[in-house]
PDBML (XML) file of the C-alpha atoms, coordinates in Angstrom:
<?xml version="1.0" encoding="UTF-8" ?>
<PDBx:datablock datablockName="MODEL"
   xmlns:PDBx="http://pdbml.pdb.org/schema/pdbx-v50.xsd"
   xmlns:xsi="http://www.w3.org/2001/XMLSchema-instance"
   xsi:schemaLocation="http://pdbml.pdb.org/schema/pdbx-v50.xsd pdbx-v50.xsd">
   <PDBx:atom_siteCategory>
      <PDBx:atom_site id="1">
         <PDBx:B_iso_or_equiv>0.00</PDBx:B_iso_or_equiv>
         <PDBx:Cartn_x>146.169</PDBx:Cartn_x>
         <PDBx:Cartn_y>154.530</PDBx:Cartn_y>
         <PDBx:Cartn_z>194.771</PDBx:Cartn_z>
         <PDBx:auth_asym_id>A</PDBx:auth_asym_id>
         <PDBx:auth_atom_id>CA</PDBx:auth_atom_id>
         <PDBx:auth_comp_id>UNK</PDBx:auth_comp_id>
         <PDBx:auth_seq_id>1</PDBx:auth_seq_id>
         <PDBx:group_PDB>ATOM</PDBx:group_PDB>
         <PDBx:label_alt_id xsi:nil="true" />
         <PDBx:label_asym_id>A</PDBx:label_asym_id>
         <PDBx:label_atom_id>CA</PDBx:label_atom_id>
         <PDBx:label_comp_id>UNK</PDBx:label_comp_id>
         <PDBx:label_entity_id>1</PDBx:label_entity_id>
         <PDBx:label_seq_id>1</PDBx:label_seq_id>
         <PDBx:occupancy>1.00</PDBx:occupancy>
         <PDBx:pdbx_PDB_model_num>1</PDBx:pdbx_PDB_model_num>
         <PDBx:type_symbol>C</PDBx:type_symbol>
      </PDBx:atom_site>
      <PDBx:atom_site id="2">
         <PDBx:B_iso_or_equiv>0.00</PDBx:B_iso_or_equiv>
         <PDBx:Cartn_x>143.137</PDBx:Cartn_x>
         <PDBx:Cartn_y>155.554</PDBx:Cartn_y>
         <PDBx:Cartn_z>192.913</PDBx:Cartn_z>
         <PDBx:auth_asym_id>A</PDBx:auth_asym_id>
         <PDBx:auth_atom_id>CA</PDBx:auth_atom_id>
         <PDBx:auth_comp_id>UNK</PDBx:auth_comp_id>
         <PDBx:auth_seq_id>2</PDBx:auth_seq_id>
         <PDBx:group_PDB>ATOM</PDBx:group_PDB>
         <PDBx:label_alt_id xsi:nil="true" />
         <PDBx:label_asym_id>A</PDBx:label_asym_id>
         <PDBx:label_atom_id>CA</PDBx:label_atom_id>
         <PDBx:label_comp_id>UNK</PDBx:label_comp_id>
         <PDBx:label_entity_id>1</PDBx:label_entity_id>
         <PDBx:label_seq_id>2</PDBx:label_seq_id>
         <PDBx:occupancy>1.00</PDBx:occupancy>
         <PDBx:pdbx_PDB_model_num>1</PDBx:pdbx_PDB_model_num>
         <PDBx:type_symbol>C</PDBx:type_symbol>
      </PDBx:atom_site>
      <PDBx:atom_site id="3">
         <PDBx:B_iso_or_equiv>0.00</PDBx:B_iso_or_equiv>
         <PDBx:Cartn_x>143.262</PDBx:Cartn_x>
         <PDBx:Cartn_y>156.177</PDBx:Cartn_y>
         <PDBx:Cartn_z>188.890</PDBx:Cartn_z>
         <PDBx:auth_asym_id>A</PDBx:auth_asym_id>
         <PDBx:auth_atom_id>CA</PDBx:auth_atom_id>
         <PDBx:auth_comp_id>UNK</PDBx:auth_comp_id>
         <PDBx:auth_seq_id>3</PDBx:auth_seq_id>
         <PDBx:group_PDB>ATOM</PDBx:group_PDB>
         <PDBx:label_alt_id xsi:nil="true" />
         <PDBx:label_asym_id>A</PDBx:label_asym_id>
         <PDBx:label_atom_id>CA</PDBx:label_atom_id>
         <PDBx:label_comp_id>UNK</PDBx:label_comp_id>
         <PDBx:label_entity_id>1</PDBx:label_entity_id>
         <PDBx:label_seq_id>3</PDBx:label_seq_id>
         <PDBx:occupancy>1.00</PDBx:occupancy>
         <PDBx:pdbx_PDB_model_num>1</PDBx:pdbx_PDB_model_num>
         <PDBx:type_symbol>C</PDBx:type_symbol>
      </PDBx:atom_site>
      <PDBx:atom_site id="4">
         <PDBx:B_iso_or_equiv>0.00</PDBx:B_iso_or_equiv>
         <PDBx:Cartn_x>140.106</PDBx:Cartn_x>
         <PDBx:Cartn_y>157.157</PDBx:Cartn_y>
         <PDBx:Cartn_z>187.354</PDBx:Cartn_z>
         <PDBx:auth_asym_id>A</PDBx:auth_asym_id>
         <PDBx:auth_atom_id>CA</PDBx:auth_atom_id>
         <PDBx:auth_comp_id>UNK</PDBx:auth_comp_id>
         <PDBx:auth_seq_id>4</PDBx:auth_seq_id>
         <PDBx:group_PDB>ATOM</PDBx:group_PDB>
         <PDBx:label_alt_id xsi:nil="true" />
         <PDBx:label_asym_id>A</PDBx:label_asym_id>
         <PDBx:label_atom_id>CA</PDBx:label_atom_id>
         <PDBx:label_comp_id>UNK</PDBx:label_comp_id>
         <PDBx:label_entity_id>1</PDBx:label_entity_id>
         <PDBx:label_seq_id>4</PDBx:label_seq_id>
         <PDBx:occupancy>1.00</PDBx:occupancy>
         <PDBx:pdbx_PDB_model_num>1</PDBx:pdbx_PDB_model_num>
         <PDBx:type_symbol>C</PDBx:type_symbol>
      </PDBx:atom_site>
      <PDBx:atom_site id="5">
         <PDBx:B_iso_or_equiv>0.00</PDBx:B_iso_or_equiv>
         <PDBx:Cartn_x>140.326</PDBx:Cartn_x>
         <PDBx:Cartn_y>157.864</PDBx:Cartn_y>
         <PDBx:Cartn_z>183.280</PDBx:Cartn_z>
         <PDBx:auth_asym_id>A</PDBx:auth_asym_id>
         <PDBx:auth_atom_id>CA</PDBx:auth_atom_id>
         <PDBx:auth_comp_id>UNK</PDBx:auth_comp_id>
         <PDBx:auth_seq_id>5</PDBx:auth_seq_id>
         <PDBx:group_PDB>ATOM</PDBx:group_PDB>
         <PDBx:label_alt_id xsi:nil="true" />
         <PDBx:label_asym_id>A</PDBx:label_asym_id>
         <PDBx:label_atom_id>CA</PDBx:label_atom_id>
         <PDBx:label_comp_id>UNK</PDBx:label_comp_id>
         <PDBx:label_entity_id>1</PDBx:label_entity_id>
         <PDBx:label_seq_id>5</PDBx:label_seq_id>
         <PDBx:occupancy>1.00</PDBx:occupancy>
         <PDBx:pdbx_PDB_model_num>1</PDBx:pdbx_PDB_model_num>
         <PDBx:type_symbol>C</PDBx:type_symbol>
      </PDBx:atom_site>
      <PDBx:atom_site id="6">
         <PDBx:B_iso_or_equiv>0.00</PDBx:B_iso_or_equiv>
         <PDBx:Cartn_x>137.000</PDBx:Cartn_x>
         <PDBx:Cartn_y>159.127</PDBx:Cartn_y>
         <PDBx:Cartn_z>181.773</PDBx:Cartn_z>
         <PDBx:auth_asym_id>A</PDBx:auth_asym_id>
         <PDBx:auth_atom_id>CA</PDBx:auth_atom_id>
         <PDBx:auth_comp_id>UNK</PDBx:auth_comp_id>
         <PDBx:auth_seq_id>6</PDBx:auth_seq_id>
         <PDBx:group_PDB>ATOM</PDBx:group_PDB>
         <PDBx:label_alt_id xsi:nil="true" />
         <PDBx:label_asym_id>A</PDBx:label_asym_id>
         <PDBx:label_atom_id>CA</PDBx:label_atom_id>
         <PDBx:label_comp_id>UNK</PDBx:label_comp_id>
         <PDBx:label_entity_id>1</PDBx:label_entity_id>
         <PDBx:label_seq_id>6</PDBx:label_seq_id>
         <PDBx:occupancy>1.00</PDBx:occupancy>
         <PDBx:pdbx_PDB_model_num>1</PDBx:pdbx_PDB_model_num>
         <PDBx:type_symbol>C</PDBx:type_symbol>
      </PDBx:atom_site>
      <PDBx:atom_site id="7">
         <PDBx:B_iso_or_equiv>0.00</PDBx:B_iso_or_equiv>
         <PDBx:Cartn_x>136.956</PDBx:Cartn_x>
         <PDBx:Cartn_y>159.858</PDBx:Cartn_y>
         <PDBx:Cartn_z>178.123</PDBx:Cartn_z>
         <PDBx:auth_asym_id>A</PDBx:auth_asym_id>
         <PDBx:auth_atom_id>CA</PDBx:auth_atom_id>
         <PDBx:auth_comp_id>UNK</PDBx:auth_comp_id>
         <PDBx:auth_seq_id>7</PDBx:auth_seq_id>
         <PDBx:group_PDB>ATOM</PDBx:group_PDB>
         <PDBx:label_alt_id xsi:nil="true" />
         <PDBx:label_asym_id>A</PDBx:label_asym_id>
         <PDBx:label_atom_id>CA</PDBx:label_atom_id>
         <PDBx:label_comp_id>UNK</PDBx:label_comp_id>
         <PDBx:label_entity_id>1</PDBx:label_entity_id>
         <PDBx:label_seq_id>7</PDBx:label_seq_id>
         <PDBx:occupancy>1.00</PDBx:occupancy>
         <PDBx:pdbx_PDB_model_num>1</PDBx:pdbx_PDB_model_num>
         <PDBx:type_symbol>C</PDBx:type_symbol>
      </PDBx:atom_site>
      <PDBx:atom_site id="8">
         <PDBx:B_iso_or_equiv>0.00</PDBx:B_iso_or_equiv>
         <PDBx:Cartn_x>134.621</PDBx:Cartn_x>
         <PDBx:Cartn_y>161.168</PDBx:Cartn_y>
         <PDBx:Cartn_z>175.829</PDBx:Cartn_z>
         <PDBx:auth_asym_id>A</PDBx:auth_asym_id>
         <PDBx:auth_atom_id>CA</PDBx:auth_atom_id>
         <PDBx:auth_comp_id>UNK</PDBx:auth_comp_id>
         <PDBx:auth_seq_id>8</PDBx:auth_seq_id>
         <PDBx:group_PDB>ATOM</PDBx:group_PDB>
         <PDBx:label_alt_id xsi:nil="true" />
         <PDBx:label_asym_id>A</PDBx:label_asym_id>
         <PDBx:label_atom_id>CA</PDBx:label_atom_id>
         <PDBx:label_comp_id>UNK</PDBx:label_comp_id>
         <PDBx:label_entity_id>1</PDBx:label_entity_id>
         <PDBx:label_seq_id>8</PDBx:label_seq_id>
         <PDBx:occupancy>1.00</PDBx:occupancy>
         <PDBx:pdbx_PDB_model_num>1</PDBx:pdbx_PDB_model_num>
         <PDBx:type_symbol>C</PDBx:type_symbol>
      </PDBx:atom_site>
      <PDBx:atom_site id="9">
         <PDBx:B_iso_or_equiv>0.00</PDBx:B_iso_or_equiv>
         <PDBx:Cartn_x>134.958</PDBx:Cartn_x>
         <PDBx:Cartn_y>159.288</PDBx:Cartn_y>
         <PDBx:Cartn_z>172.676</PDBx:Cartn_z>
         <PDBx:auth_asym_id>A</PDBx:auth_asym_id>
         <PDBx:auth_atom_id>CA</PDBx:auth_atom_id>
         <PDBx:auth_comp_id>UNK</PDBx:auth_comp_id>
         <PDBx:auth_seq_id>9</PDBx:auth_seq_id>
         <PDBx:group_PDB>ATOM</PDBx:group_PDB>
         <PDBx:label_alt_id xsi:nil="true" />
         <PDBx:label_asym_id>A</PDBx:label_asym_id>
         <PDBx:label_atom_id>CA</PDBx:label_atom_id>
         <PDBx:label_comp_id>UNK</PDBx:label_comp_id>
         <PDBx:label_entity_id>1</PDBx:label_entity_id>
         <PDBx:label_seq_id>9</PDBx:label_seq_id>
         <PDBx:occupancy>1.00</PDBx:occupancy>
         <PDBx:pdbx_PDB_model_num>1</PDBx:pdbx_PDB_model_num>
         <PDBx:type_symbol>C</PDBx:type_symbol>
      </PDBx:atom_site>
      <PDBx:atom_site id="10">
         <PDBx:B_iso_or_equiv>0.00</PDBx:B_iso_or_equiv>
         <PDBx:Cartn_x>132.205</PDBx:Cartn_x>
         <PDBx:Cartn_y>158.680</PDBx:Cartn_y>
         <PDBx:Cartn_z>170.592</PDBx:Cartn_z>
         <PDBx:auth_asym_id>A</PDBx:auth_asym_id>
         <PDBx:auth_atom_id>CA</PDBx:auth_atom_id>
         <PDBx:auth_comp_id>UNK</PDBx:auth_comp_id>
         <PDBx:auth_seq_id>10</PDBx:auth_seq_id>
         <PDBx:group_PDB>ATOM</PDBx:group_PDB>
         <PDBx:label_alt_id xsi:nil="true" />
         <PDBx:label_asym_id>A</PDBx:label_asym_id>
         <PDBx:label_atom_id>CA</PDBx:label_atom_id>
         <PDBx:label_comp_id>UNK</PDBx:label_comp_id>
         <PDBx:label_entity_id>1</PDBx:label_entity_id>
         <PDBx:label_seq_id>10</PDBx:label_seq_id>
         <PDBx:occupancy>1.00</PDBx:occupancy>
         <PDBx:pdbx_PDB_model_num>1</PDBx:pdbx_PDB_model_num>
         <PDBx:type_symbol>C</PDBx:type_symbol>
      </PDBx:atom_site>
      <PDBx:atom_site id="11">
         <PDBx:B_iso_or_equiv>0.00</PDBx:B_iso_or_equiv>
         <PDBx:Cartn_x>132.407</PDBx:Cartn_x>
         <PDBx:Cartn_y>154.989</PDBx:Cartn_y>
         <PDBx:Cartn_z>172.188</PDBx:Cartn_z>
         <PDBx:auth_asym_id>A</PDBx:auth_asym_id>
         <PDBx:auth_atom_id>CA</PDBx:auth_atom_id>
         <PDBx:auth_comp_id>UNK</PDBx:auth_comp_id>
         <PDBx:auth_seq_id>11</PDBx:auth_seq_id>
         <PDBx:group_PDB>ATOM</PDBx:group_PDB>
         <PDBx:label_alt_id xsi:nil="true" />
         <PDBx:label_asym_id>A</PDBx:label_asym_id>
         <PDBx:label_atom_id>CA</PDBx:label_atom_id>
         <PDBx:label_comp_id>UNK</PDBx:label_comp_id>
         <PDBx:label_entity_id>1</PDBx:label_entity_id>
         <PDBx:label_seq_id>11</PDBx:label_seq_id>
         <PDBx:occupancy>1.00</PDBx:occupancy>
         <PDBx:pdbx_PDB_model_num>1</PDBx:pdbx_PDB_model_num>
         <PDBx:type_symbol>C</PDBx:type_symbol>
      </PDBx:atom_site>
      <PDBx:atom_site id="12">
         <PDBx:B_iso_or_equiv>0.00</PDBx:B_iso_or_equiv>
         <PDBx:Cartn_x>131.885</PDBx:Cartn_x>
         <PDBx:Cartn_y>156.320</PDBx:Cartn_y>
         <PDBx:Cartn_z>175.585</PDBx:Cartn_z>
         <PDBx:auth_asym_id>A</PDBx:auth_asym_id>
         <PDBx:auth_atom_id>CA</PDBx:auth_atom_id>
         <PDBx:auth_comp_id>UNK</PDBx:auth_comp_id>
         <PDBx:auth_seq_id>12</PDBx:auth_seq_id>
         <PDBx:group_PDB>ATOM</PDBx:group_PDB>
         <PDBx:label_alt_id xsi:nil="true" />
         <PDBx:label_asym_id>A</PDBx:label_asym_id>
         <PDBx:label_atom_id>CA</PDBx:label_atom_id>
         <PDBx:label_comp_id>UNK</PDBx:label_comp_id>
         <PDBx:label_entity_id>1</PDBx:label_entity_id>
         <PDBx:label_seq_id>12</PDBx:label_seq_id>
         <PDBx:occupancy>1.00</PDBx:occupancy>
         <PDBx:pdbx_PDB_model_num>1</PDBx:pdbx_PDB_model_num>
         <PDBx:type_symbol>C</PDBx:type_symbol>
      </PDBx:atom_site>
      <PDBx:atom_site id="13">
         <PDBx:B_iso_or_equiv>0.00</PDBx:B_iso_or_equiv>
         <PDBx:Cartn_x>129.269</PDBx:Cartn_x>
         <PDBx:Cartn_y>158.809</PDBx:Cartn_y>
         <PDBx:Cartn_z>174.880</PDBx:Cartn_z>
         <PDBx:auth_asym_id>A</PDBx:auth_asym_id>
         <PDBx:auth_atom_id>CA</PDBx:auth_atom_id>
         <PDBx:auth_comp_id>UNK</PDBx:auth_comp_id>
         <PDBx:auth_seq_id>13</PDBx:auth_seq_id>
         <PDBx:group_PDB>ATOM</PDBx:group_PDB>
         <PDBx:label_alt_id xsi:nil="true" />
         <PDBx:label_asym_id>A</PDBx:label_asym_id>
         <PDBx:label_atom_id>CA</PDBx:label_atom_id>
         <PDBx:label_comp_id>UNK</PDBx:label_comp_id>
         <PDBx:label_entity_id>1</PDBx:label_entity_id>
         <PDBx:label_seq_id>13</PDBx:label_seq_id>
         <PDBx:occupancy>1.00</PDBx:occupancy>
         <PDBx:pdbx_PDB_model_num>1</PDBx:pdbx_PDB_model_num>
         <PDBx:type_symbol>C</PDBx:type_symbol>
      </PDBx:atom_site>
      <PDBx:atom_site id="14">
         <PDBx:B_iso_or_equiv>0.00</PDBx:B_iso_or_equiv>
         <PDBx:Cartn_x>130.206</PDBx:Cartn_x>
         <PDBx:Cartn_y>162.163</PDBx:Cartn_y>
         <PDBx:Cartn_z>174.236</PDBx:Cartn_z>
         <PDBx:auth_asym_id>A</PDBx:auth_asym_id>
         <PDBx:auth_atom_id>CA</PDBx:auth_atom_id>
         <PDBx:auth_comp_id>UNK</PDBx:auth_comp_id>
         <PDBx:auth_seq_id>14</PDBx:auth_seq_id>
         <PDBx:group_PDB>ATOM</PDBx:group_PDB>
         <PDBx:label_alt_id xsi:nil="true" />
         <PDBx:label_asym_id>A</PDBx:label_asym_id>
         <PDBx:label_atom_id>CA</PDBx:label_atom_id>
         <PDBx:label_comp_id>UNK</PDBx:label_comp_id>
         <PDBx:label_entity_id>1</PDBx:label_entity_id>
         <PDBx:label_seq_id>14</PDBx:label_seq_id>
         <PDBx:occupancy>1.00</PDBx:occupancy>
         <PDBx:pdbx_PDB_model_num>1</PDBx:pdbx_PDB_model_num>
         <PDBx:type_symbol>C</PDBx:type_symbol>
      </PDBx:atom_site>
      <PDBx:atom_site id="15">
         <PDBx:B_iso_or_equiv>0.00</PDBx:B_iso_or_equiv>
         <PDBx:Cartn_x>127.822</PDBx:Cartn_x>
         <PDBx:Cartn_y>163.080</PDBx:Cartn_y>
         <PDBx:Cartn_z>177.456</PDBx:Cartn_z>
         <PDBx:auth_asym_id>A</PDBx:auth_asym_id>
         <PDBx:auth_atom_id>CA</PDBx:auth_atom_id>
         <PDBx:auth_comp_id>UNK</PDBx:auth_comp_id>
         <PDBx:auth_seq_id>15</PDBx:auth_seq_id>
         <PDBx:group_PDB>ATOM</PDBx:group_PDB>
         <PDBx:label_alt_id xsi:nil="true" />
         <PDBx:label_asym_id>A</PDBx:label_asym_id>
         <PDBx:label_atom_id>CA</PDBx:label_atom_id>
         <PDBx:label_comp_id>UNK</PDBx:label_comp_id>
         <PDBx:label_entity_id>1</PDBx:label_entity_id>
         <PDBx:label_seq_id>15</PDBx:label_seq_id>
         <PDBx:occupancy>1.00</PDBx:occupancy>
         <PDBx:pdbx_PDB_model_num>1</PDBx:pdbx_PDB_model_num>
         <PDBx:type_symbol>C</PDBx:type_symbol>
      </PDBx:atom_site>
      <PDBx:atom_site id="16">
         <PDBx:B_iso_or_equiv>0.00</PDBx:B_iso_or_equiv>
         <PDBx:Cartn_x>129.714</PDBx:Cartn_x>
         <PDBx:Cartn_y>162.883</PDBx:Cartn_y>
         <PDBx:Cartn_z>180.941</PDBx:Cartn_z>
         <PDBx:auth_asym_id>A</PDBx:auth_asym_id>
         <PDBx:auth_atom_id>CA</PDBx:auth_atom_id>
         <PDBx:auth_comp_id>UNK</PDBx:auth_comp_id>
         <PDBx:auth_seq_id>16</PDBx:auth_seq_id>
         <PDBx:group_PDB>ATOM</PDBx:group_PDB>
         <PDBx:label_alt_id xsi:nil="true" />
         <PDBx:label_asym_id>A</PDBx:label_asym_id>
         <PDBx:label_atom_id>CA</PDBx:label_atom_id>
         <PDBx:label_comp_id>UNK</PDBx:label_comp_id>
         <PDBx:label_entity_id>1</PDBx:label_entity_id>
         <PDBx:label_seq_id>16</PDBx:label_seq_id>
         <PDBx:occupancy>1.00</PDBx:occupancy>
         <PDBx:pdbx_PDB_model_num>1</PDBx:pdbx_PDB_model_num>
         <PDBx:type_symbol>C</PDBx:type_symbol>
      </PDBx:atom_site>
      <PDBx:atom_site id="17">
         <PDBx:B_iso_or_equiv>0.00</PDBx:B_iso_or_equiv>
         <PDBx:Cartn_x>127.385</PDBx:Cartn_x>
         <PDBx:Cartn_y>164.552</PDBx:Cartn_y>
         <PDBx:Cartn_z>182.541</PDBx:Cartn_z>
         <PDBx:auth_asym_id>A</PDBx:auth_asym_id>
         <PDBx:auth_atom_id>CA</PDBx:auth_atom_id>
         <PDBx:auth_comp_id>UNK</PDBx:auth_comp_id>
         <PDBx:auth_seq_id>17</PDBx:auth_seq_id>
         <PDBx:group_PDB>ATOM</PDBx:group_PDB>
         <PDBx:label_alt_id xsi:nil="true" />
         <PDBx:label_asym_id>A</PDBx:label_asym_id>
         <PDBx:label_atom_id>CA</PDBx:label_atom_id>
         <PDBx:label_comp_id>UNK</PDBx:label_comp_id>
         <PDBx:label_entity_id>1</PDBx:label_entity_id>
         <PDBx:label_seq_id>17</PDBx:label_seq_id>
         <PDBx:occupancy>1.00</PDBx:occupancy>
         <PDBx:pdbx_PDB_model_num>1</PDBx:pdbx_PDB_model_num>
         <PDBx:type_symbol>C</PDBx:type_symbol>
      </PDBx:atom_site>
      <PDBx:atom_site id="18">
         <PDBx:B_iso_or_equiv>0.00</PDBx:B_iso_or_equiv>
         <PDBx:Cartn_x>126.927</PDBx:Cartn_x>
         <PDBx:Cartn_y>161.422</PDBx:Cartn_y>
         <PDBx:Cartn_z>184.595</PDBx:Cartn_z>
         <PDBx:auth_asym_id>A</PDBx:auth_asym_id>
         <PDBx:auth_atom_id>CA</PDBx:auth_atom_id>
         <PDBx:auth_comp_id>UNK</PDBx:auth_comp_id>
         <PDBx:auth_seq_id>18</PDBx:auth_seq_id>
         <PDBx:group_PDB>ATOM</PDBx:group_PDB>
         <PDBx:label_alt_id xsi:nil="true" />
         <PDBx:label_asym_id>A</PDBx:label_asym_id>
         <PDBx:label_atom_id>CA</PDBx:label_atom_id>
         <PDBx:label_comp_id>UNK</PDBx:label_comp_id>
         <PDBx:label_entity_id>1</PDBx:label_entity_id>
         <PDBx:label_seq_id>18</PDBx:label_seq_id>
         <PDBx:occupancy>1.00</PDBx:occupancy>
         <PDBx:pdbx_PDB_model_num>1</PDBx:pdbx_PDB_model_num>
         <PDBx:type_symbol>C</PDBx:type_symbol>
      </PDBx:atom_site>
      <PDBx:atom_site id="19">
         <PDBx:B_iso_or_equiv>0.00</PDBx:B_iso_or_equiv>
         <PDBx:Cartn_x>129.622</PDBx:Cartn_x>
         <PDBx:Cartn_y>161.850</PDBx:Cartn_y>
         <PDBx:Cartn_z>186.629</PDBx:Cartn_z>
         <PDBx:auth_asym_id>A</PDBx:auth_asym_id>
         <PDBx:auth_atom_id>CA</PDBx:auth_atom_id>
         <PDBx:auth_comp_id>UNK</PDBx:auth_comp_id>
         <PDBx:auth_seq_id>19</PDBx:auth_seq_id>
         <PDBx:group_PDB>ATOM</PDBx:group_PDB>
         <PDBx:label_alt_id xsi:nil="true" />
         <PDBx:label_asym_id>A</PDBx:label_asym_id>
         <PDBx:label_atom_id>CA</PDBx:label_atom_id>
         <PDBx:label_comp_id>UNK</PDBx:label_comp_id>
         <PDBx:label_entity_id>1</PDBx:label_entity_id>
         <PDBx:label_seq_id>19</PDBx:label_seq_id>
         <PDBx:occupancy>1.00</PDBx:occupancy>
         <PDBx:pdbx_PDB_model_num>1</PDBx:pdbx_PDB_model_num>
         <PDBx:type_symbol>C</PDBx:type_symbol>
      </PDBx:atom_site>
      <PDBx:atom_site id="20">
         <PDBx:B_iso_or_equiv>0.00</PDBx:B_iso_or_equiv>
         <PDBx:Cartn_x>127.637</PDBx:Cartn_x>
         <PDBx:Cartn_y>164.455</PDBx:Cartn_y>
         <PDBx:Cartn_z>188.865</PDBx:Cartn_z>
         <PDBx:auth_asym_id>A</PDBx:auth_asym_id>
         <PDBx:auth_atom_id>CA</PDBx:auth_atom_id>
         <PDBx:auth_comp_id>UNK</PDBx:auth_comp_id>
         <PDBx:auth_seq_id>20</PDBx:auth_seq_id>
         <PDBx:group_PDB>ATOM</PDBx:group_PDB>
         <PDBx:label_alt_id xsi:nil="true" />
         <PDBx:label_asym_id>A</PDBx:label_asym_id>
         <PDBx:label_atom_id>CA</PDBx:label_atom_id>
         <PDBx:label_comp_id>UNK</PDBx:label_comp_id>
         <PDBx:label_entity_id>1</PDBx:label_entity_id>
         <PDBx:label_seq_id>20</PDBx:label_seq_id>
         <PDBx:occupancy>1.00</PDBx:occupancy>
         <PDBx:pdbx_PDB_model_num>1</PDBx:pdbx_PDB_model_num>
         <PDBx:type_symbol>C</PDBx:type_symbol>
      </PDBx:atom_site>
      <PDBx:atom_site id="21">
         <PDBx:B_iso_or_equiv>0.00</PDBx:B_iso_or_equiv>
         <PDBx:Cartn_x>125.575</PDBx:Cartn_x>
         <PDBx:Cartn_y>161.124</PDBx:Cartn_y>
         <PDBx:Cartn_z>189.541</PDBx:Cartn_z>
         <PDBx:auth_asym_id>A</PDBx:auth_asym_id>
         <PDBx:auth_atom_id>CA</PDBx:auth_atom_id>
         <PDBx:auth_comp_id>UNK</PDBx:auth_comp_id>
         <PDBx:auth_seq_id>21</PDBx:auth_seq_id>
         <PDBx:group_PDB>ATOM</PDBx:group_PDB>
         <PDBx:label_alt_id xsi:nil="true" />
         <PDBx:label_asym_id>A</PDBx:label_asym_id>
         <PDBx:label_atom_id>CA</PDBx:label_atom_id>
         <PDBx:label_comp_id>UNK</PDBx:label_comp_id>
         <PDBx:label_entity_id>1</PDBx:label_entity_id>
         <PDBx:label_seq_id>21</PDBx:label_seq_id>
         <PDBx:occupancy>1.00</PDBx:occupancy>
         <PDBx:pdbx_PDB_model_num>1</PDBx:pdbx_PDB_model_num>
         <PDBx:type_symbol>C</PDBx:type_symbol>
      </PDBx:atom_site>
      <PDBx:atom_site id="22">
         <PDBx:B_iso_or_equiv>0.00</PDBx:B_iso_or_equiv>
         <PDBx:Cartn_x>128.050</PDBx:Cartn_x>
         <PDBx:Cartn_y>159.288</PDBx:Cartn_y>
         <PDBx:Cartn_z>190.849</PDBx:Cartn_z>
         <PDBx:auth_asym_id>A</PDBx:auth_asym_id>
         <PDBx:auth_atom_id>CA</PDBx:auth_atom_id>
         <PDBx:auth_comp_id>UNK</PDBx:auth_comp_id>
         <PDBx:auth_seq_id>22</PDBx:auth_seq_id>
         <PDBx:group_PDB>ATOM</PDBx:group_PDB>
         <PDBx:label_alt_id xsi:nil="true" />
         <PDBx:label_asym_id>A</PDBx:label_asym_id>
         <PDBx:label_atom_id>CA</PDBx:label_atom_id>
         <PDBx:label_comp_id>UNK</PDBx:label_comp_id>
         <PDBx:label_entity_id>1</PDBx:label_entity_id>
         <PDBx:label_seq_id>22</PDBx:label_seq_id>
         <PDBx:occupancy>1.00</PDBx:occupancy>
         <PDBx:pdbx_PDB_model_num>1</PDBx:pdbx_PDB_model_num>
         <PDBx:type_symbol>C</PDBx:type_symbol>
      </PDBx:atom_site>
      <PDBx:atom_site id="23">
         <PDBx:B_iso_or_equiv>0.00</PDBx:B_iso_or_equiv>
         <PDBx:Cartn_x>128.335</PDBx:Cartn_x>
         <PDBx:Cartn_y>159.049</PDBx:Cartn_y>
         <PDBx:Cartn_z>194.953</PDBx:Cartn_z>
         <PDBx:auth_asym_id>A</PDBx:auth_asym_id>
         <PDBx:auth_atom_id>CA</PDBx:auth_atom_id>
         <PDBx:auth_comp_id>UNK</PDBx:auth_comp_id>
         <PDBx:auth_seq_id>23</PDBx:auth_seq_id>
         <PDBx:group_PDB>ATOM</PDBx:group_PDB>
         <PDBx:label_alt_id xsi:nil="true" />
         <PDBx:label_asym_id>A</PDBx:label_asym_id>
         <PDBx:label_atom_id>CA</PDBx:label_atom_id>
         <PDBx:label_comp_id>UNK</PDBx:label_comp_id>
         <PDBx:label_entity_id>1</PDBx:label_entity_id>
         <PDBx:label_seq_id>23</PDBx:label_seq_id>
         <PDBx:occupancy>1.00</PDBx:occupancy>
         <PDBx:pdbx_PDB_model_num>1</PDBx:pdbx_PDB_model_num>
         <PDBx:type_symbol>C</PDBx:type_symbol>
      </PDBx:atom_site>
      <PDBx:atom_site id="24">
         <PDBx:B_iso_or_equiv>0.00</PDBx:B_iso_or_equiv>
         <PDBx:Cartn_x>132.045</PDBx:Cartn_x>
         <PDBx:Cartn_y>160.117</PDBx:Cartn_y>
         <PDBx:Cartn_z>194.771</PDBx:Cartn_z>
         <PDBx:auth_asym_id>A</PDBx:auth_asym_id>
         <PDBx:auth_atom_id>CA</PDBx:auth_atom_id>
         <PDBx:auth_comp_id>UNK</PDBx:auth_comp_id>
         <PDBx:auth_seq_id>24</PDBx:auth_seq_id>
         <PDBx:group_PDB>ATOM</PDBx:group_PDB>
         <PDBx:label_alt_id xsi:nil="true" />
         <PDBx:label_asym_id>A</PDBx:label_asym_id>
         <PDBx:label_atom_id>CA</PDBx:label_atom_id>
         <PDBx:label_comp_id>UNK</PDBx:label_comp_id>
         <PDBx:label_entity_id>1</PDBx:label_entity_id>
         <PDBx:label_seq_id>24</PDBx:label_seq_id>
         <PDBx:occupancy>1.00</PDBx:occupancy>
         <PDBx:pdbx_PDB_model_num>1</PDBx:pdbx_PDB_model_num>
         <PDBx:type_symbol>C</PDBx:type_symbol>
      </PDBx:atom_site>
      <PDBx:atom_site id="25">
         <PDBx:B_iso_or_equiv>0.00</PDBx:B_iso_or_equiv>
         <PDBx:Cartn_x>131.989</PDBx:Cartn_x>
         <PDBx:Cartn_y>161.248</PDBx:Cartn_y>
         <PDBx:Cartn_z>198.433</PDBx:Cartn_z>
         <PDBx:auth_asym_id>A</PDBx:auth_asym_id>
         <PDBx:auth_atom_id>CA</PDBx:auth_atom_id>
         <PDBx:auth_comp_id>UNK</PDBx:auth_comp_id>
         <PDBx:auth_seq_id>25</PDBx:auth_seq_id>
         <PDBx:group_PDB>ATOM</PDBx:group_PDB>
         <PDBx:label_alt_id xsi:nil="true" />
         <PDBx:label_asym_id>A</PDBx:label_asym_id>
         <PDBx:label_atom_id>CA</PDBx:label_atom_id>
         <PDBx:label_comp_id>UNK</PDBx:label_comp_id>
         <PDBx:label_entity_id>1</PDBx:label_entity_id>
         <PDBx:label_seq_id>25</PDBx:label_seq_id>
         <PDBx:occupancy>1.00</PDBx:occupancy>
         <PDBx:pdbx_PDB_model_num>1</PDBx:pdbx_PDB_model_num>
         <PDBx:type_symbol>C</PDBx:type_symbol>
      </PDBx:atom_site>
   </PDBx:atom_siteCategory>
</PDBx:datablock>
């Protein structure tokens, strides 16, 4: 089983537009 949390605090970066980057697949 597979848990993925992303958040967007001003910690993480408030850009998650890296995600798209990410080979997922």
């Amino acid at each position: 089983d597979l848990i993925i949390v992303i958040n967007d605090n001003s910690q993480d970066g408030t850009d998650v537009s890296w995600i798209w980057d990410v080979d997922f697949g």
